[in-house]
Structure formats: C-alpha cells, structure tokens
N, C-alpha and C. Protein backbone atom coordinates (compact mmCIF):
# COMPACT_ATOMS: atom_id res chain seq x y z
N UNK A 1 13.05 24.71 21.14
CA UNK A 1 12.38 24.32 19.92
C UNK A 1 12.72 25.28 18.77
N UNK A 2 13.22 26.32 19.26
CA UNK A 2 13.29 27.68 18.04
C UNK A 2 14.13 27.37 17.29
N UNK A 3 15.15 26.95 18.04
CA UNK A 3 16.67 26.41 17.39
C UNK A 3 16.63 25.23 16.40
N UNK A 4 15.56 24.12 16.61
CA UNK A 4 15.50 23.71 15.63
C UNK A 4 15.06 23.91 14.29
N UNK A 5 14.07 25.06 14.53
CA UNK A 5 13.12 25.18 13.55
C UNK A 5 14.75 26.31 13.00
N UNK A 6 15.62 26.97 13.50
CA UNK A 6 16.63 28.07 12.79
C UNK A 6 17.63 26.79 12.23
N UNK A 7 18.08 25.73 12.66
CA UNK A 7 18.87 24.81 12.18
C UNK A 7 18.32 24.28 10.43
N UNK A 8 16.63 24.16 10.52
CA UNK A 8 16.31 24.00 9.11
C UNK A 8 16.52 24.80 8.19
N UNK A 9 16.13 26.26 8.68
CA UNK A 9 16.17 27.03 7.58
C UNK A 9 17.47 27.07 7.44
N UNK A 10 18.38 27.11 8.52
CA UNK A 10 20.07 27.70 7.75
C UNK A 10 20.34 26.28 6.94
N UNK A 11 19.52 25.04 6.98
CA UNK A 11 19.63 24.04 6.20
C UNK A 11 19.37 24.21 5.33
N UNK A 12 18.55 24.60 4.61
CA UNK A 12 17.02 24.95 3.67
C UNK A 12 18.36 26.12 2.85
N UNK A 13 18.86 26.99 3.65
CA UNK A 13 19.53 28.74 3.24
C UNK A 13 20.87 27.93 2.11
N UNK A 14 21.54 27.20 2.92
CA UNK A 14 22.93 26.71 2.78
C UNK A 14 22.57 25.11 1.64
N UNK A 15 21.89 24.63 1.91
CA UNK A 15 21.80 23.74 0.83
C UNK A 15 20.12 23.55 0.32
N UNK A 16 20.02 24.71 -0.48
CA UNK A 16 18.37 24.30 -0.86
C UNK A 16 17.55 23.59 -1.67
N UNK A 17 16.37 22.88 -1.30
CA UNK A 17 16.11 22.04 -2.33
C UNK A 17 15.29 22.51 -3.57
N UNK A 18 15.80 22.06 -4.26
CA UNK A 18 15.13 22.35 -5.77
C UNK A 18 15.80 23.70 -6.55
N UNK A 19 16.88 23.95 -6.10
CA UNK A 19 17.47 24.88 -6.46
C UNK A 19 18.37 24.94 -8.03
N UNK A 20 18.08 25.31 -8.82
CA UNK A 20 18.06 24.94 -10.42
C UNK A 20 17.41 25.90 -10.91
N UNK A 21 17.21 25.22 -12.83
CA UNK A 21 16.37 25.60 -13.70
C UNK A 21 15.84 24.23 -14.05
N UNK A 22 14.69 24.77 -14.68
CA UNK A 22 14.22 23.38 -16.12
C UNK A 22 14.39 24.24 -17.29
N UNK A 23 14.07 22.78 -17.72
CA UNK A 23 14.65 23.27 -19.38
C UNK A 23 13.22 23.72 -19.82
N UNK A 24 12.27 23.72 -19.91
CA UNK A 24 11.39 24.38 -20.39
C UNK A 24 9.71 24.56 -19.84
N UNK A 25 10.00 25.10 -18.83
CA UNK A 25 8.97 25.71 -17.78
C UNK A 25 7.93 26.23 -18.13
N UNK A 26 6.93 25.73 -17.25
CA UNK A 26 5.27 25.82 -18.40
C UNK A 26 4.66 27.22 -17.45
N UNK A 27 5.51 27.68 -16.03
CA UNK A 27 5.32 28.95 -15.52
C UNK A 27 6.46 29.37 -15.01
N UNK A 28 6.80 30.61 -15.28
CA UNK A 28 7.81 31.21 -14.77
C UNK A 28 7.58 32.61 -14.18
N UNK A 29 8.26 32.81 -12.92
CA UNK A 29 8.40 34.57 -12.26
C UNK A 29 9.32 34.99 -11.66
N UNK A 30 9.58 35.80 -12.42
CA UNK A 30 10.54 35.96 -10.92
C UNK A 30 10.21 37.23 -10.14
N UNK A 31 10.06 37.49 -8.59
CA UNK A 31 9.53 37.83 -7.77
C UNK A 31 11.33 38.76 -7.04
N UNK A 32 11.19 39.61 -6.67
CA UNK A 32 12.13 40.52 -5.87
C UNK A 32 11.22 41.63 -4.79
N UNK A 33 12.29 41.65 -3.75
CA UNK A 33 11.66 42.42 -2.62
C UNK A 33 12.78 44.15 -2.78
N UNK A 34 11.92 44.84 -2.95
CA UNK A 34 12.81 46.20 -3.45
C UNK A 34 13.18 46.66 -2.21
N UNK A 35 12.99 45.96 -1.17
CA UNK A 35 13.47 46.76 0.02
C UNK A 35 14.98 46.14 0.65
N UNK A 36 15.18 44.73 0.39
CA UNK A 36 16.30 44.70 0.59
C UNK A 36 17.07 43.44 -0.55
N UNK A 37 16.38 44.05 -1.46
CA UNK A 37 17.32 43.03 -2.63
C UNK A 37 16.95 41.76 -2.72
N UNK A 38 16.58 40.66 -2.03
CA UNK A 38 15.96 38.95 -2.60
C UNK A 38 15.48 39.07 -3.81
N UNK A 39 15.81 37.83 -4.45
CA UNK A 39 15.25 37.84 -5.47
C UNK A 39 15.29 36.40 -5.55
N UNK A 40 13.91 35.75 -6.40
CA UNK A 40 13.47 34.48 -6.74
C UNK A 40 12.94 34.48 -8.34
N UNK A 41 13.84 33.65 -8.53
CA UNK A 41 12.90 33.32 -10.26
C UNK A 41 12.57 31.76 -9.73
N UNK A 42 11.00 31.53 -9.79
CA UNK A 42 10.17 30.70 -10.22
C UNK A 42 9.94 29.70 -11.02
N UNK A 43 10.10 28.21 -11.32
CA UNK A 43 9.75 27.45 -12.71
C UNK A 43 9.26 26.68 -12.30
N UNK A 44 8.05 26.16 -12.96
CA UNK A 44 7.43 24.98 -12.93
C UNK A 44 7.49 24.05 -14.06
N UNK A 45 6.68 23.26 -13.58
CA UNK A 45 6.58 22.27 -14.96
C UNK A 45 4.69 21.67 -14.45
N UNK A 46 3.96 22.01 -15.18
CA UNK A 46 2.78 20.88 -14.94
C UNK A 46 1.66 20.80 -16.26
N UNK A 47 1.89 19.30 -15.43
CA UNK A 47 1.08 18.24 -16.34
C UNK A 47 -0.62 18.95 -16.78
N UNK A 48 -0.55 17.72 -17.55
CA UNK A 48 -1.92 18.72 -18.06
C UNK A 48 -3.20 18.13 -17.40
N UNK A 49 -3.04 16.89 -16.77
CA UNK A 49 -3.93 16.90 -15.32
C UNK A 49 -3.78 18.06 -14.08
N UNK A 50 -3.13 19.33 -14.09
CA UNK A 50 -2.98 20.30 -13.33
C UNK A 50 -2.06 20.07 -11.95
N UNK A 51 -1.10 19.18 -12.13
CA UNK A 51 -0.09 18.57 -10.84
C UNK A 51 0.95 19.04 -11.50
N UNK A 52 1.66 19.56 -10.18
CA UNK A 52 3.12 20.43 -10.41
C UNK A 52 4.08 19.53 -10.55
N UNK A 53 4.54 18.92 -11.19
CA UNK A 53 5.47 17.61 -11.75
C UNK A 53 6.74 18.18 -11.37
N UNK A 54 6.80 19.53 -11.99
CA UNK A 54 8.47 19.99 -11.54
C UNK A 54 8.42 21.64 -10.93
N UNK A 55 9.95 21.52 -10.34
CA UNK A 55 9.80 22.96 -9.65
C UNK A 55 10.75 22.94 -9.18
N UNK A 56 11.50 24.68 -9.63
CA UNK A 56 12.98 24.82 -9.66
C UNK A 56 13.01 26.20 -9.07
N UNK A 57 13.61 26.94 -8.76
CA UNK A 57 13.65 28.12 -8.16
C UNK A 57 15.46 28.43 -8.21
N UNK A 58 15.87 29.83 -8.72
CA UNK A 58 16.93 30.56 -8.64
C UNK A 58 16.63 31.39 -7.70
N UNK A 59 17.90 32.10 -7.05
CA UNK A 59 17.90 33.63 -6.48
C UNK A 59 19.00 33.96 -5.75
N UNK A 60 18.68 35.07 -5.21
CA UNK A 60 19.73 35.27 -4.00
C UNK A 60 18.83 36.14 -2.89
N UNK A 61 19.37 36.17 -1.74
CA UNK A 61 19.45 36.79 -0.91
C UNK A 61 19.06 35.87 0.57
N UNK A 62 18.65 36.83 1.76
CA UNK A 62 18.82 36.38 2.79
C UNK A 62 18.14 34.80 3.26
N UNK A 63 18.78 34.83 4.29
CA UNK A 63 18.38 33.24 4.79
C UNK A 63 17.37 32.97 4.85
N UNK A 64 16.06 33.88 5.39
CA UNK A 64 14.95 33.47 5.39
C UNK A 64 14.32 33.37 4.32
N UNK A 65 14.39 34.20 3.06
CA UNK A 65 13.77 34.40 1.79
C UNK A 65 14.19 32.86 0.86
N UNK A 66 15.46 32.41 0.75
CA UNK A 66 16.05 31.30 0.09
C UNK A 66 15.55 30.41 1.09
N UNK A 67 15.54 30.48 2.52
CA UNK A 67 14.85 28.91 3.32
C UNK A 67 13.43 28.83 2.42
N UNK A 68 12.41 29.95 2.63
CA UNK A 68 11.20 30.12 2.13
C UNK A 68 11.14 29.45 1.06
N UNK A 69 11.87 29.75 -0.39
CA UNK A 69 10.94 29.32 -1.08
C UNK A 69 11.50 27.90 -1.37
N UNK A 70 12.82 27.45 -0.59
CA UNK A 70 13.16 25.71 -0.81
C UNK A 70 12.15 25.11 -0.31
N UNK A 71 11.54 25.47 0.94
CA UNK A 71 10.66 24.70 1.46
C UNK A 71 9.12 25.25 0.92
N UNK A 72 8.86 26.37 0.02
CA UNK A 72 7.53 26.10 -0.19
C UNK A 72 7.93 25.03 -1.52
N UNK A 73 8.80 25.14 -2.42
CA UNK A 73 9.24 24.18 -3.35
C UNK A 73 8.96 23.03 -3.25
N UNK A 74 8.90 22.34 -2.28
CA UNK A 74 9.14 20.78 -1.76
C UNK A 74 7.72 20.84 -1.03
N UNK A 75 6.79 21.93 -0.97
CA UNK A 75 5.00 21.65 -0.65
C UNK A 75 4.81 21.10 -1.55
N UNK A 76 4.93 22.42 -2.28
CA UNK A 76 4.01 22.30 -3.76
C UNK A 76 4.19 21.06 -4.81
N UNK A 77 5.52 20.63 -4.79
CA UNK A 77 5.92 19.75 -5.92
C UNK A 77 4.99 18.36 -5.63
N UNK A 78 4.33 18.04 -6.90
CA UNK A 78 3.49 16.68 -6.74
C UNK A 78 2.04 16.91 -6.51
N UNK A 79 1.82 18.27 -6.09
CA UNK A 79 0.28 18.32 -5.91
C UNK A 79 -0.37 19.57 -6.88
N UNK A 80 -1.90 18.92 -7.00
CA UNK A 80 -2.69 19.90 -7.77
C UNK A 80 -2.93 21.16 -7.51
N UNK A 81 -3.26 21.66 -8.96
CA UNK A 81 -3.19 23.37 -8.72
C UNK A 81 -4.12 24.05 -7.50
N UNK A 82 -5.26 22.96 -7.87
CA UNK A 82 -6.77 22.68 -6.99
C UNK A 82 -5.87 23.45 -5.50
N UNK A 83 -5.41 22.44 -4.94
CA UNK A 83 -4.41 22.42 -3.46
C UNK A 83 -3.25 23.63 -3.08
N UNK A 84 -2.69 24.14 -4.43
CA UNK A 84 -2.01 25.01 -3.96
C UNK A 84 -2.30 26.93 -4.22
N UNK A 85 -3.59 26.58 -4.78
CA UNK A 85 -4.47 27.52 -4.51
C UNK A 85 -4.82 28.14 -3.29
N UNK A 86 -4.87 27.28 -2.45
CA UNK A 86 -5.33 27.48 -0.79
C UNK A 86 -4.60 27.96 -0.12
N UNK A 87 -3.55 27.72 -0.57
CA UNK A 87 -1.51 28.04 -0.01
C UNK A 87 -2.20 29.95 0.31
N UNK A 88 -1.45 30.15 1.50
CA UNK A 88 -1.39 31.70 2.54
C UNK A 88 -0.74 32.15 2.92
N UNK A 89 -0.74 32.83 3.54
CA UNK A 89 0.50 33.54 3.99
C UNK A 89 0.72 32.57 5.31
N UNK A 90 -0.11 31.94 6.17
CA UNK A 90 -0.08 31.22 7.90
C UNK A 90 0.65 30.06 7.26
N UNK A 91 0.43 29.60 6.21
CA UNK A 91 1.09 28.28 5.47
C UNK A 91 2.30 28.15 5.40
N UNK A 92 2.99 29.58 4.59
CA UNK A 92 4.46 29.44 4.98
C UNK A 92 5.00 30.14 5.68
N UNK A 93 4.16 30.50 6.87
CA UNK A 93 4.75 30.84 8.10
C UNK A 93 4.95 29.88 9.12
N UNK A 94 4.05 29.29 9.47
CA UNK A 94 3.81 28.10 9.93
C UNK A 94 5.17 26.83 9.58
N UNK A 95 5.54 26.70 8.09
CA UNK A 95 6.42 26.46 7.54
C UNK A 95 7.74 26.56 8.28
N UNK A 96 7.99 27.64 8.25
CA UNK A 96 9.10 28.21 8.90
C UNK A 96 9.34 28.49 10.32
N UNK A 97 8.16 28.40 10.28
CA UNK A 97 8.28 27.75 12.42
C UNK A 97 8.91 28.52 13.47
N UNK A 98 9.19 29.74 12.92
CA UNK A 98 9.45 30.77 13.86
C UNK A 98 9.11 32.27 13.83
N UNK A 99 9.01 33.05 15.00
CA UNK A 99 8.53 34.25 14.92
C UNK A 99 9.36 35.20 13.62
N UNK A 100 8.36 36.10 12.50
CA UNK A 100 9.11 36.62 12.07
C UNK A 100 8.65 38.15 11.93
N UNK A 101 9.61 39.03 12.34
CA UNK A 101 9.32 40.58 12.45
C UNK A 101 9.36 41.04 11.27
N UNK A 102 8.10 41.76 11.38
CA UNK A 102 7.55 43.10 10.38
C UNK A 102 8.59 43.50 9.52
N UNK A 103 9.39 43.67 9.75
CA UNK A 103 10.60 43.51 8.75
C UNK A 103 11.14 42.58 8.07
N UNK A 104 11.02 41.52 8.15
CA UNK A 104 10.99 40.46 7.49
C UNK A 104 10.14 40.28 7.13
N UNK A 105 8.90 39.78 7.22
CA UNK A 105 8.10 39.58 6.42
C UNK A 105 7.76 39.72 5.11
N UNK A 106 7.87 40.17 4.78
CA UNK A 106 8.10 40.47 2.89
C UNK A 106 9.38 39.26 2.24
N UNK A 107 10.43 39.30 3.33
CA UNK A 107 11.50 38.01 3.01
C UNK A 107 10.77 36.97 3.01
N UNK A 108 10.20 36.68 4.14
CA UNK A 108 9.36 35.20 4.66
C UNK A 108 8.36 35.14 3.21
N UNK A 109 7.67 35.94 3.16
CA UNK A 109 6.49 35.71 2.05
C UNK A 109 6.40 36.00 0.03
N UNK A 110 8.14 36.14 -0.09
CA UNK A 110 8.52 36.58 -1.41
C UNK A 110 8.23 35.25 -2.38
N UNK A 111 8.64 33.92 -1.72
CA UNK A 111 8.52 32.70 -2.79
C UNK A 111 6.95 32.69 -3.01
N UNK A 112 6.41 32.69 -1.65
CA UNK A 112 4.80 32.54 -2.13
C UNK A 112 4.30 33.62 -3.38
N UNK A 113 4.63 35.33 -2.90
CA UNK A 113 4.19 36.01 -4.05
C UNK A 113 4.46 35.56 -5.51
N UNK A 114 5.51 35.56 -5.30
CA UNK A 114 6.26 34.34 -6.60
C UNK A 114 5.51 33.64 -7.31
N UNK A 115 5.13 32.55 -6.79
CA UNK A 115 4.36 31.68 -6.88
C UNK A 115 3.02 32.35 -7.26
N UNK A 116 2.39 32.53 -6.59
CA UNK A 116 1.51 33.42 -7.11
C UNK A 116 1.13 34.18 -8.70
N UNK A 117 2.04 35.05 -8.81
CA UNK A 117 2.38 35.45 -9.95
C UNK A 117 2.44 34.73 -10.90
N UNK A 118 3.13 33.85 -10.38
CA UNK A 118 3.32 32.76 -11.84
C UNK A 118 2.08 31.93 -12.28
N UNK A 119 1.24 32.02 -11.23
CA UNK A 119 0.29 30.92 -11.58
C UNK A 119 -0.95 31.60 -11.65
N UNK A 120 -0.96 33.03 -12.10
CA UNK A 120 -2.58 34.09 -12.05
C UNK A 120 -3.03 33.50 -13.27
N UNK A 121 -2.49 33.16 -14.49
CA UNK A 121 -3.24 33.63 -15.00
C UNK A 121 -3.87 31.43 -15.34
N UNK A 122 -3.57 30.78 -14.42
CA UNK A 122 -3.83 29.21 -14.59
C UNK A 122 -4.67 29.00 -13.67
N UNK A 123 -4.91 29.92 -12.23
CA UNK A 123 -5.50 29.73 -11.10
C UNK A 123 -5.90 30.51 -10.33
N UNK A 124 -7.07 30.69 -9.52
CA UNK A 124 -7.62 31.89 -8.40
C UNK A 124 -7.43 31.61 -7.15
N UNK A 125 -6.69 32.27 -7.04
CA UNK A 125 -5.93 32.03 -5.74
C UNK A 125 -7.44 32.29 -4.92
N UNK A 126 -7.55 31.54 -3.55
CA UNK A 126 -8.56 31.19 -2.38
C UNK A 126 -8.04 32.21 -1.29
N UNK A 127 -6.79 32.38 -1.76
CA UNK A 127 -6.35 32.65 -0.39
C UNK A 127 -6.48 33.91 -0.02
N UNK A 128 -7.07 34.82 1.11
CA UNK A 128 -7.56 36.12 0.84
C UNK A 128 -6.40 36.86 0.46
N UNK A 129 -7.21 38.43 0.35
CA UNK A 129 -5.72 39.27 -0.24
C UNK A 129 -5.61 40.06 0.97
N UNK A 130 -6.18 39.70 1.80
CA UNK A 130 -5.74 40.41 3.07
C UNK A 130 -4.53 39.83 3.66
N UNK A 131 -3.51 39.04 2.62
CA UNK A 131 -2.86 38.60 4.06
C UNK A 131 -1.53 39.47 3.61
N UNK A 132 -1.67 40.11 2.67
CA UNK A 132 -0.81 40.48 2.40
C UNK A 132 0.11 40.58 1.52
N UNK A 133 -0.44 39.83 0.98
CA UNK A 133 0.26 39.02 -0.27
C UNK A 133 -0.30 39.34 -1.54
N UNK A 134 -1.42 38.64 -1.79
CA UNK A 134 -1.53 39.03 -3.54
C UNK A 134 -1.89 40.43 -3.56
C-alpha cells in the first residue's frame, strides 16, 4: 500500500497540480524551510462569499514538500474559509499517506504553514498550535 501512496506523491512532485501564478491574488506567502531550502509562494483568489475560487502555488524543492502543497492545493480549492480553518497538521499527513520522519516533517507541513500565513490576518485558524505548525 506504501508504494502507492509514494507513486502519488512522485505524481503530485513531477507533475503538480495547480502549479502557476494568478494574476492578481487576494492572499499571498511565501513560506521556506531554512533547514533544507523548500520553498512555496502561495496565491489565492477568494470570493467575497469566503470560497477559495483560485489557488496557485510556486516553489522548489524536495518531493515531499512540492507533493504537499499540490495536494493541499486541490483540498482547499472550492471550499470555505469556514472549512479550511480546521485544516492540521493529521490532515496533510493523512494526505500523504505515508510515514514521515522527524526530519521531514517541516517538508511535509511547509504548504500548510504557508497557507496559514497567508490567511492570518482573514481567519483563526481552529487548528491547535500544538501541532506544530502555527
């Protein structure tokens, strides 16, 4: 089963979705891990009913960090801020569907901080700060 869940991400790594800019992004961040270089810039687009209409993400680095945030990209897109408030750290771990070591982790969880960031000052995040994250 592991293998499938590593076949997505090197899917997710090698061709990711939502991988772009918009032309004029109503949140932007970009998020980097100083320990081994990833880096994610962030864009959204949302409506003023509070639904993430669009969502683009740049960056570089390792496979798990670029799987991460294609696939938190493709959560979030379409749903309210309400909903991705709740978003955790088990969320996009769970996501990614395989064990990931203490050393990674900061890779695994860089799009979410991301995310995060971009959206403090529109939303309170639910999600505790114990997980590590905010």
């Amino acid at each position: 089963m592991d293998d499938l869940y590593r076949d997505e991400i090197l899917e997710h790594y090698r061709h990711p979705h939502n991988f772009g800019t918009l032309p004029e992004p109503d949140a932007v961040f970009e998020g980097a891990n100083p320990l081994c270089g990833d880096r994610i810039t962030l864009m959204l687009g949302i409506s003023e009913a509070g639904i993430v209409d669009e969502v683009a993400f740049t960056g570089r680095g390792c496979a798990i960090s670029q799987a991460s945030a294609s696939m938190l990209t493709d959560s979030i897109k379409g749903r309210p801020l309400a909903e991705i408030a709740k978003l955790g750290r088990q969320d996009v771990l769970d996501e990614l569907g395989i064990p990931i070591s203490p050393a990674r982790l900061k890779c695994a969880l860089l799009s979410l901080d991301t995310l995060r960031r971009a959206l403090l000052d529109r939303i309170a995040w639910q999600a505790s700060t114990e997980d590590g994250v905010a």
